[in-house]
PDB file of N, CA and C in Angstrom:
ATOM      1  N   UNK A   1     -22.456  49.573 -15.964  1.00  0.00           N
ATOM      2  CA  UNK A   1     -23.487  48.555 -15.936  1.00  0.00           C
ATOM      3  C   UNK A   1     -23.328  47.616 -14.745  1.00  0.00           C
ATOM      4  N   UNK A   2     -22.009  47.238 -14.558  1.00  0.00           N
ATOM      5  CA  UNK A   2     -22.068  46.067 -13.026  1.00  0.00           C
ATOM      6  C   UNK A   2     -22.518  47.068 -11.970  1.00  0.00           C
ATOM      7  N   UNK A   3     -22.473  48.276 -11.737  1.00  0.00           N
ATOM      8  CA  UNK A   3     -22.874  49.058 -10.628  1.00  0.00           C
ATOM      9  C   UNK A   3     -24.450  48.837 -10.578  1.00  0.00           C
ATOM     10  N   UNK A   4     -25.422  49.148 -12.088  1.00  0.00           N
ATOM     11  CA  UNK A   4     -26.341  48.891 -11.969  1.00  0.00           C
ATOM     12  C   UNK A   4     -27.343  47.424 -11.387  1.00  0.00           C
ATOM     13  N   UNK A   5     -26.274  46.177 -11.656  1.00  0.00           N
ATOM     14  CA  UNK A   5     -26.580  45.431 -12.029  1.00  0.00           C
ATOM     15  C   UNK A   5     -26.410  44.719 -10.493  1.00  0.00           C
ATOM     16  N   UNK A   6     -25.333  45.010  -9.839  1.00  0.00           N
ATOM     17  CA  UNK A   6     -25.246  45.019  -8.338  1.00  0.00           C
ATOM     18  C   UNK A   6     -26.147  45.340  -6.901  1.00  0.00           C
ATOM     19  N   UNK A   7     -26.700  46.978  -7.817  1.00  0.00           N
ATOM     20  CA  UNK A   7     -27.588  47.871  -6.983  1.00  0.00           C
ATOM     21  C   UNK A   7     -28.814  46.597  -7.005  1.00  0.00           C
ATOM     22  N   UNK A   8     -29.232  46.336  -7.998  1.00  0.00           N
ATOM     23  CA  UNK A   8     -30.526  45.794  -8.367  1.00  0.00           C
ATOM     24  C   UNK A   8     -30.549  44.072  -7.464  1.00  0.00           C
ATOM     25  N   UNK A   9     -29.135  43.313  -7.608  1.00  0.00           N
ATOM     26  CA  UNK A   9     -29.385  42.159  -6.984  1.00  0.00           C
ATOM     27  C   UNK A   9     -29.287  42.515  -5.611  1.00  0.00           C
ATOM     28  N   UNK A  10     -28.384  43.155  -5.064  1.00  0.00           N
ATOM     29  CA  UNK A  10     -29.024  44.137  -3.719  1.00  0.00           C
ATOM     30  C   UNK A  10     -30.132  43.869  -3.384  1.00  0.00           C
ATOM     31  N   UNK A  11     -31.562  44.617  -4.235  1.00  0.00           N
ATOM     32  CA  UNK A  11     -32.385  45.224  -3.727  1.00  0.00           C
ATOM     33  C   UNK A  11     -33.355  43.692  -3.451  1.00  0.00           C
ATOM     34  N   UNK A  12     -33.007  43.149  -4.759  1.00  0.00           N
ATOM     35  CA  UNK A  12     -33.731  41.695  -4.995  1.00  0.00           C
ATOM     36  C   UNK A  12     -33.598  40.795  -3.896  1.00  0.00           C
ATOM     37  N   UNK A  13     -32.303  41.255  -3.138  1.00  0.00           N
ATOM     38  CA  UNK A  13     -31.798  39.747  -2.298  1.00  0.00           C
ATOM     39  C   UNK A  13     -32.631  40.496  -0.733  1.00  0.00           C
ATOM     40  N   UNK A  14     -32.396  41.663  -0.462  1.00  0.00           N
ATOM     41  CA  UNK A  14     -33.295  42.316   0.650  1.00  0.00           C
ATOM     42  C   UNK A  14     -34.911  41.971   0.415  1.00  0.00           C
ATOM     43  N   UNK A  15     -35.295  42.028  -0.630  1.00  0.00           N
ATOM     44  CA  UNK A  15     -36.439  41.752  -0.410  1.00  0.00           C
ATOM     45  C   UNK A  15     -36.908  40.420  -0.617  1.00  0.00           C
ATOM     46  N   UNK A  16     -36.235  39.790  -0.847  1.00  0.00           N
ATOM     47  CA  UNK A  16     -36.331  38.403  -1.260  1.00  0.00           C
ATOM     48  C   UNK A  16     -36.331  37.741   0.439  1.00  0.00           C
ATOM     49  N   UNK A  17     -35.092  38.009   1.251  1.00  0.00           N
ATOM     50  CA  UNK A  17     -34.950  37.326   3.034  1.00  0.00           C
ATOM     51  C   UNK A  17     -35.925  38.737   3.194  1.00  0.00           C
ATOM     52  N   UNK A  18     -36.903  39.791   3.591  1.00  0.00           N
ATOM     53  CA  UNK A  18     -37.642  39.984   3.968  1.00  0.00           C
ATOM     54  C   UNK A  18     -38.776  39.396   3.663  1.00  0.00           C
ATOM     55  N   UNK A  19     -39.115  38.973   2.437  1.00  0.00           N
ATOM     56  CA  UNK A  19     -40.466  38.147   2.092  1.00  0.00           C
ATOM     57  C   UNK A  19     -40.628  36.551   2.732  1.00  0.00           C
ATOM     58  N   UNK A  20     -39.271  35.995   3.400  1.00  0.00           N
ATOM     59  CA  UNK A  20     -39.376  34.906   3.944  1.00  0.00           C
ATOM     60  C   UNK A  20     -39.265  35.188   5.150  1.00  0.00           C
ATOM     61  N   UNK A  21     -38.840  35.961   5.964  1.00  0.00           N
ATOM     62  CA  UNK A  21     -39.594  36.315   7.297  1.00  0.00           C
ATOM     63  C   UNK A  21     -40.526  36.862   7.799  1.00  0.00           C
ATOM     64  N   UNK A  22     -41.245  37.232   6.919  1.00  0.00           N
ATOM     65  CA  UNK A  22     -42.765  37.770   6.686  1.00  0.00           C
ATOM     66  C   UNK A  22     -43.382  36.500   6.725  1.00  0.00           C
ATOM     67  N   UNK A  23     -42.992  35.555   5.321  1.00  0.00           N
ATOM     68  CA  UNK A  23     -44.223  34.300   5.799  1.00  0.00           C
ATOM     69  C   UNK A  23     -43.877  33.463   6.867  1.00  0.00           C
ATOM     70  N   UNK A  24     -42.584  33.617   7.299  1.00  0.00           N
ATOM     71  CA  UNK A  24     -42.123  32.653   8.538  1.00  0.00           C
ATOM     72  C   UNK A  24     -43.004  33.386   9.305  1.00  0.00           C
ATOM     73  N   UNK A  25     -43.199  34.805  10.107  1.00  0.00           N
ATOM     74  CA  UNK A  25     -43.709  35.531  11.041  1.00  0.00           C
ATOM     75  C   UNK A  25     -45.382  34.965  10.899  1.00  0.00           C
ATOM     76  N   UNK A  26     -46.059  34.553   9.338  1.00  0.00           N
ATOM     77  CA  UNK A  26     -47.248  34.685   9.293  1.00  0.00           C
ATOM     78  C   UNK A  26     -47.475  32.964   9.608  1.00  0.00           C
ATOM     79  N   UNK A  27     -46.463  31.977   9.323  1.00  0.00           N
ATOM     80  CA  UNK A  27     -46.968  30.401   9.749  1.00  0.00           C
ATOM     81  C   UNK A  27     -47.105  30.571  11.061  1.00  0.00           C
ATOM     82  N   UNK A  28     -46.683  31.532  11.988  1.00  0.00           N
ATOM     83  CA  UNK A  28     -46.390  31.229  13.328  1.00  0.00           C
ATOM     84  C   UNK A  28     -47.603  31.942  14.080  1.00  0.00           C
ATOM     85  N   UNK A  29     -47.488  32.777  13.365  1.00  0.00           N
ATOM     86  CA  UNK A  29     -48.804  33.456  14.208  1.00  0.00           C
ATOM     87  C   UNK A  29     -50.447  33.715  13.502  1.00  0.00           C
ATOM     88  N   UNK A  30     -50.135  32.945  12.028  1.00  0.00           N
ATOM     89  CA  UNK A  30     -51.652  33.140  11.525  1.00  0.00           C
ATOM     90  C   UNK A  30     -51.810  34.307  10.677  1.00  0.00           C
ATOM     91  N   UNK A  31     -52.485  34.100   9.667  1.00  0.00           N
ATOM     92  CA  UNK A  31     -52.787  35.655   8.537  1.00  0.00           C
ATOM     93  C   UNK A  31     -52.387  35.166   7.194  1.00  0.00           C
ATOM     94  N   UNK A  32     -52.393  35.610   6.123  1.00  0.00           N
ATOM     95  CA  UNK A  32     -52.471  35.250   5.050  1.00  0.00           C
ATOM     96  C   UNK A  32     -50.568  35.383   4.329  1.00  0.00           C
ATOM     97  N   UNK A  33     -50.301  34.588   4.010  1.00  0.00           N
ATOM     98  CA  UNK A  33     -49.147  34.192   3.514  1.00  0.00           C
ATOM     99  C   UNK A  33     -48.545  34.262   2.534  1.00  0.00           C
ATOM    100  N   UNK A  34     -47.282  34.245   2.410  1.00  0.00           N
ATOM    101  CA  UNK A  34     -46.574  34.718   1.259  1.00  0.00           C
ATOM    102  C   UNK A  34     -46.717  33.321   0.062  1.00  0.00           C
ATOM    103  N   UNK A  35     -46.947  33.427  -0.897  1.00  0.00           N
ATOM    104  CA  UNK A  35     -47.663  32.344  -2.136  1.00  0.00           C
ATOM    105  C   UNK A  35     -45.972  31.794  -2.273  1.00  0.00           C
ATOM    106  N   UNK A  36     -45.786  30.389  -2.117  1.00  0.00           N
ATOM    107  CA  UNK A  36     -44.233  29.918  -2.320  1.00  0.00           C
ATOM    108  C   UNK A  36     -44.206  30.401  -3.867  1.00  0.00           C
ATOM    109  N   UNK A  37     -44.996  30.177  -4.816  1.00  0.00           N
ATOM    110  CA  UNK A  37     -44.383  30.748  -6.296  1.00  0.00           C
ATOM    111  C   UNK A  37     -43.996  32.299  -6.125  1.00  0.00           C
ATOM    112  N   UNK A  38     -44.647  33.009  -5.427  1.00  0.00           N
ATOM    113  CA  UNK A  38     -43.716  34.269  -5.077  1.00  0.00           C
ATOM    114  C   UNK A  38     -42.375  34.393  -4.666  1.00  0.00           C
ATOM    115  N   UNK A  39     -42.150  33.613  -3.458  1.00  0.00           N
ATOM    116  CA  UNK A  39     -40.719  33.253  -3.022  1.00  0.00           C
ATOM    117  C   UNK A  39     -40.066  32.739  -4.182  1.00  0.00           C
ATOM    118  N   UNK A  40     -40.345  31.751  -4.707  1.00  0.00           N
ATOM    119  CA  UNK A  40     -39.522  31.186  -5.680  1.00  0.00           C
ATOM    120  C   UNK A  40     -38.893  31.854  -6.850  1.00  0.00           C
ATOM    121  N   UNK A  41     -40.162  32.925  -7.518  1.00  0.00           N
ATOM    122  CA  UNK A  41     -39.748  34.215  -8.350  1.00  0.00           C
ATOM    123  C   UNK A  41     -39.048  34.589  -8.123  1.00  0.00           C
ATOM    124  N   UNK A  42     -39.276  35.426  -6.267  1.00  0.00           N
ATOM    125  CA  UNK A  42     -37.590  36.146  -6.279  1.00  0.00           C
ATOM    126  C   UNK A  42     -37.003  35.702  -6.752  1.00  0.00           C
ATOM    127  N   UNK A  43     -36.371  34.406  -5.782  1.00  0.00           N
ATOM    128  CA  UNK A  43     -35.148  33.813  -6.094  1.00  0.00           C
ATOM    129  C   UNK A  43     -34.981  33.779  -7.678  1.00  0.00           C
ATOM    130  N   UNK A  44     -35.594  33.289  -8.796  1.00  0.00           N
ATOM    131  CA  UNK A  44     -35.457  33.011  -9.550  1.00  0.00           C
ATOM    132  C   UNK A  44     -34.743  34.633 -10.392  1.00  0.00           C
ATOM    133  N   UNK A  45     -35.377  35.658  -9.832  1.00  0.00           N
ATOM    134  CA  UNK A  45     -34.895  36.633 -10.736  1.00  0.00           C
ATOM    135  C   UNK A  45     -33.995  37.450  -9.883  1.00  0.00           C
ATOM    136  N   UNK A  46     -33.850  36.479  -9.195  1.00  0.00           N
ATOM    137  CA  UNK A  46     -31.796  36.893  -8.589  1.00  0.00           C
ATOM    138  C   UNK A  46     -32.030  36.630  -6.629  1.00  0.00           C
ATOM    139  N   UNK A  47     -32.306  36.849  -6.387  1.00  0.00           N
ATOM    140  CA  UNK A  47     -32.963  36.437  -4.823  1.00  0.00           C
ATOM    141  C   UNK A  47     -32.670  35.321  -4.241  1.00  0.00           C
ATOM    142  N   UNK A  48     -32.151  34.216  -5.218  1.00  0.00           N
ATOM    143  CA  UNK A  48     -31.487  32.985  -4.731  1.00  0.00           C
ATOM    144  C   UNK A  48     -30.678  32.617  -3.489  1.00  0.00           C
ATOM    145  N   UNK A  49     -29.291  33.647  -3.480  1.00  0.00           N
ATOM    146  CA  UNK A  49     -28.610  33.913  -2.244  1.00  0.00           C
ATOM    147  C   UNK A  49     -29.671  34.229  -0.922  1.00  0.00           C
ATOM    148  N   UNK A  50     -30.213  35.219  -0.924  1.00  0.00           N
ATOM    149  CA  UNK A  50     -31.042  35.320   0.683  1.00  0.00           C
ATOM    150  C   UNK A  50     -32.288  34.480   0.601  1.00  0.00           C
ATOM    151  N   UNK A  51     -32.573  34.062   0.039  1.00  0.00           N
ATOM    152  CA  UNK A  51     -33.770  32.718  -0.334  1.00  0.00           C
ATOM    153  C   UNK A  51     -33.028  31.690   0.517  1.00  0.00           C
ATOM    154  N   UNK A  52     -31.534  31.381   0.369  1.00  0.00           N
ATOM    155  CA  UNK A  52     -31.021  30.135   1.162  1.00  0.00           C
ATOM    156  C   UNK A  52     -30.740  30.589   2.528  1.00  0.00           C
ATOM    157  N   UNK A  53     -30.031  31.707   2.135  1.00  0.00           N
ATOM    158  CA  UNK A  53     -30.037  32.582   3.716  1.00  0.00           C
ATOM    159  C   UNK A  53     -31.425  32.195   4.645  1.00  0.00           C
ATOM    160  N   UNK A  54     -31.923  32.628   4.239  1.00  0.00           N
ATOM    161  CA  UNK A  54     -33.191  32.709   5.118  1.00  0.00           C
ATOM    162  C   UNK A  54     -34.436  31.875   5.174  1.00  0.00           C
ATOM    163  N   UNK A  55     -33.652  30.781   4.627  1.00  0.00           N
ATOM    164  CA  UNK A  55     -34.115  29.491   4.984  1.00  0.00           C
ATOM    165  C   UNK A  55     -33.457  28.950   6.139  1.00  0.00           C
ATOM    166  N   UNK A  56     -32.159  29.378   6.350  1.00  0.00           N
ATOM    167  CA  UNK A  56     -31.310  28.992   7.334  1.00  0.00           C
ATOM    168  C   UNK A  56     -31.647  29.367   8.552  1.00  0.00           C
ATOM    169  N   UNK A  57     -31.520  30.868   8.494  1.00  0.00           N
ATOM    170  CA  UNK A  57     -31.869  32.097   9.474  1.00  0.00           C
ATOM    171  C   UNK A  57     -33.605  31.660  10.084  1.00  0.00           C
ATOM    172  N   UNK A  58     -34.208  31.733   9.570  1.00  0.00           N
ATOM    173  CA  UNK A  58     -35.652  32.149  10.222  1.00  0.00           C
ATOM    174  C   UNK A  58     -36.143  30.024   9.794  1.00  0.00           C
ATOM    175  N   UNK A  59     -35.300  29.223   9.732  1.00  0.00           N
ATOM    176  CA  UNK A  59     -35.470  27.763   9.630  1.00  0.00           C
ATOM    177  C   UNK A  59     -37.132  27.532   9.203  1.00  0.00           C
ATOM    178  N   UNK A  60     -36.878  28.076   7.900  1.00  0.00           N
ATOM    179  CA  UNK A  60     -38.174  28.094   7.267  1.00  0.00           C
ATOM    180  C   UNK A  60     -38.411  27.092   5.842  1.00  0.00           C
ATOM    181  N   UNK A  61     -39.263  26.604   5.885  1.00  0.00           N
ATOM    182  CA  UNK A  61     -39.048  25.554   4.542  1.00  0.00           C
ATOM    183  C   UNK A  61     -38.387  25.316   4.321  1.00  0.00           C
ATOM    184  N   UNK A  62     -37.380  24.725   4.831  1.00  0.00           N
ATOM    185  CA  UNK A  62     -36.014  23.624   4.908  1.00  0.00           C
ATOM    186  C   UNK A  62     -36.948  22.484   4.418  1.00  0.00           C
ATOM    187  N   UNK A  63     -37.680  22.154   4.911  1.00  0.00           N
ATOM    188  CA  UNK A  63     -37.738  19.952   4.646  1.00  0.00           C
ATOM    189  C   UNK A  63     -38.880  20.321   3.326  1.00  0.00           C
ATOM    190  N   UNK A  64     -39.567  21.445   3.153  1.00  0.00           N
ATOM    191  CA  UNK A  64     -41.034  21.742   2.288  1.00  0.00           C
ATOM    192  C   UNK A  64     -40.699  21.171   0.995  1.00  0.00           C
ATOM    193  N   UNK A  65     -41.404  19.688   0.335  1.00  0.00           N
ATOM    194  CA  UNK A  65     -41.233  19.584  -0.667  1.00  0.00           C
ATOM    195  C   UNK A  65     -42.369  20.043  -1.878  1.00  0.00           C
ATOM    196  N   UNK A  66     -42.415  20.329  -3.032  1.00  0.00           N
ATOM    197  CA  UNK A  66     -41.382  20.281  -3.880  1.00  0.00           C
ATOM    198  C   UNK A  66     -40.753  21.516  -4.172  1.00  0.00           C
ATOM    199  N   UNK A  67     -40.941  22.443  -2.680  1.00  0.00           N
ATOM    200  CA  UNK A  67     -40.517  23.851  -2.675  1.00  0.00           C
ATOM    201  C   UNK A  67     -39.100  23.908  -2.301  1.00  0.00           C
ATOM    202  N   UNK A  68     -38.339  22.955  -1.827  1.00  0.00           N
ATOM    203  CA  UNK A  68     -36.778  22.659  -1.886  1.00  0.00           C
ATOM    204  C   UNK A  68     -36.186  22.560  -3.107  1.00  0.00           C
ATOM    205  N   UNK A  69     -36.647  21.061  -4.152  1.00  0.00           N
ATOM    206  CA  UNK A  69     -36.218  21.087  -5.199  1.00  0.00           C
ATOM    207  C   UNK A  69     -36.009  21.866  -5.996  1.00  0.00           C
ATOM    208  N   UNK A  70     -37.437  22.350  -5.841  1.00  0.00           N
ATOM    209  CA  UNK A  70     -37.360  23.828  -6.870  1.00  0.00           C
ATOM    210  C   UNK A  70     -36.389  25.002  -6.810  1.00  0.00           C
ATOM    211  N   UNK A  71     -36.274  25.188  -6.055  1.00  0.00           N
ATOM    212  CA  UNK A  71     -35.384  26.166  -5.508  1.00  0.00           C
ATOM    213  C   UNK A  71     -33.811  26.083  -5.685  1.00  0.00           C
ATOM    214  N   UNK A  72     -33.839  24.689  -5.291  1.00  0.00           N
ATOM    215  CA  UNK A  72     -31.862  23.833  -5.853  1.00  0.00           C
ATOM    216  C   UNK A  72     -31.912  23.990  -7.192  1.00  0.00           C
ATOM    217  N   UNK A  73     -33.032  23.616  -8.108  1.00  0.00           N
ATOM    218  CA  UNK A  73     -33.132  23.685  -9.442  1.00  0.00           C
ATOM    219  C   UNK A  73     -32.544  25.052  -9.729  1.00  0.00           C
ATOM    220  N   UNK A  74     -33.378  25.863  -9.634  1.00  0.00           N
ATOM    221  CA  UNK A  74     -33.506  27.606  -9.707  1.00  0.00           C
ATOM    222  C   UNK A  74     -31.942  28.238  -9.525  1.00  0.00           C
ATOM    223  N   UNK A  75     -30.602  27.241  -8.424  1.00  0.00           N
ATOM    224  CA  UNK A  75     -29.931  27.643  -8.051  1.00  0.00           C
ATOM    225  C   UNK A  75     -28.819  26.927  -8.836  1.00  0.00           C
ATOM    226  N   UNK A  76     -29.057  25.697  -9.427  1.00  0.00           N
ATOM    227  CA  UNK A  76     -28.476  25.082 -10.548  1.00  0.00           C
ATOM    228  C   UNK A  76     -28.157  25.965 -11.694  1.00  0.00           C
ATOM    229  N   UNK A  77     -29.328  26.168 -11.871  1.00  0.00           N
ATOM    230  CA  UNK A  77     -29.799  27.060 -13.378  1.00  0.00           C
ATOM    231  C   UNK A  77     -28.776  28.474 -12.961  1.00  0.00           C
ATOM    232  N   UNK A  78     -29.144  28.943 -11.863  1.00  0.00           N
ATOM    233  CA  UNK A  78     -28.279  30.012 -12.045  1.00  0.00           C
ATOM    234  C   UNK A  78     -26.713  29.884 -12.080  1.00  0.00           C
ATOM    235  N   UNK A  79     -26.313  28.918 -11.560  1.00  0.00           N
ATOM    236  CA  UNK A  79     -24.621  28.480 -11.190  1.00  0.00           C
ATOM    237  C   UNK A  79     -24.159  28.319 -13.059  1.00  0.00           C
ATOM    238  N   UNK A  80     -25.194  27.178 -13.831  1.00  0.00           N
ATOM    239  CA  UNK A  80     -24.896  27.412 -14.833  1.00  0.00           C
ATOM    240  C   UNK A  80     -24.629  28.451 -15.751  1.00  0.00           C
ATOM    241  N   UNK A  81     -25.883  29.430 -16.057  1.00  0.00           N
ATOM    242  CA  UNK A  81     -25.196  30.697 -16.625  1.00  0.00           C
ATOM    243  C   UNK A  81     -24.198  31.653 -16.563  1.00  0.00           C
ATOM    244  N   UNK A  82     -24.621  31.451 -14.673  1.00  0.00           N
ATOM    245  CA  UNK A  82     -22.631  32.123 -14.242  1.00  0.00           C
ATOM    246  C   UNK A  82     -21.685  31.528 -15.138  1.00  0.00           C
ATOM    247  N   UNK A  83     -22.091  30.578 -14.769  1.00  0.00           N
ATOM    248  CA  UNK A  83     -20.262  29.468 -15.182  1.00  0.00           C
ATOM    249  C   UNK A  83     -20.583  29.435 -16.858  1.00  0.00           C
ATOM    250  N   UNK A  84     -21.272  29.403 -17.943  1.00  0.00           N
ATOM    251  CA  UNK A  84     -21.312  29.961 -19.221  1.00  0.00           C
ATOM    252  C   UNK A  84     -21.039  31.319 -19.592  1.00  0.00           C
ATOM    253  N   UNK A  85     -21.933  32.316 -18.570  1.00  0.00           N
ATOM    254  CA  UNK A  85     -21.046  34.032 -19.301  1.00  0.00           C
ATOM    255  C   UNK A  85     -19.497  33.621 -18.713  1.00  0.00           C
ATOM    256  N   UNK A  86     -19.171  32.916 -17.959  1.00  0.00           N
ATOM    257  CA  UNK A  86     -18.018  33.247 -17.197  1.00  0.00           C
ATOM    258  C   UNK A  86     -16.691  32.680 -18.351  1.00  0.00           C
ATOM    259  N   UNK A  87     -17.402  31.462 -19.087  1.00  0.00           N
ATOM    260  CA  UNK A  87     -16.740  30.797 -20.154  1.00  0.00           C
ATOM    261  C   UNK A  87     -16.493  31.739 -21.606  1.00  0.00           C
ATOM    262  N   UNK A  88     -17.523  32.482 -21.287  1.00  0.00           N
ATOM    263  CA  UNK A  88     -17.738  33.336 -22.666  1.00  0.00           C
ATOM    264  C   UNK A  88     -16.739  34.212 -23.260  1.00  0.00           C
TER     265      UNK A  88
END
């Protein structure tokens, strides 16, 4: 099961920093954009890690509020359950 479970945040976290250099590529040059509640999903269903990545990388919605908070939230929430199964 961690093999599975690895493969999958893998795939989540690749597509998660490709979906933010896609809308970084599309603020810059125009065309229809990636919906931040999309971005945020990823992250939310594991995408968190390259969500910050590539906020860094492609210096994309760094200052965007309340699409920062949300996102620290999202990354709260996840630190917690770590650190609860981890207690378990």
């Amino acid at each position: 099961m961690a093999a599975e479970v690895a493969v999958y945040l893998l795939i989540v976290n690749v597509l998660t920093f490709l979906a933010f250099g896609h809308d970084k590529q599309r603020a810059i040059g125009g065309g229809r954009r990636v919906p931040e509640a999309r971005l945020l999903g990823l992250a939310l269903i594991g995408g968190s890690p390259a969500a910050l990545l590539a906020r860094q990388v492609f210096r994309h919605k760094t200052r965007k509020q309340p699409f920062s908070t949300i996102l620290l939230l999202i990354v709260a929430l996840q630190a917690g359950v770590l650190a609860a199964l981890a207690l378990r």
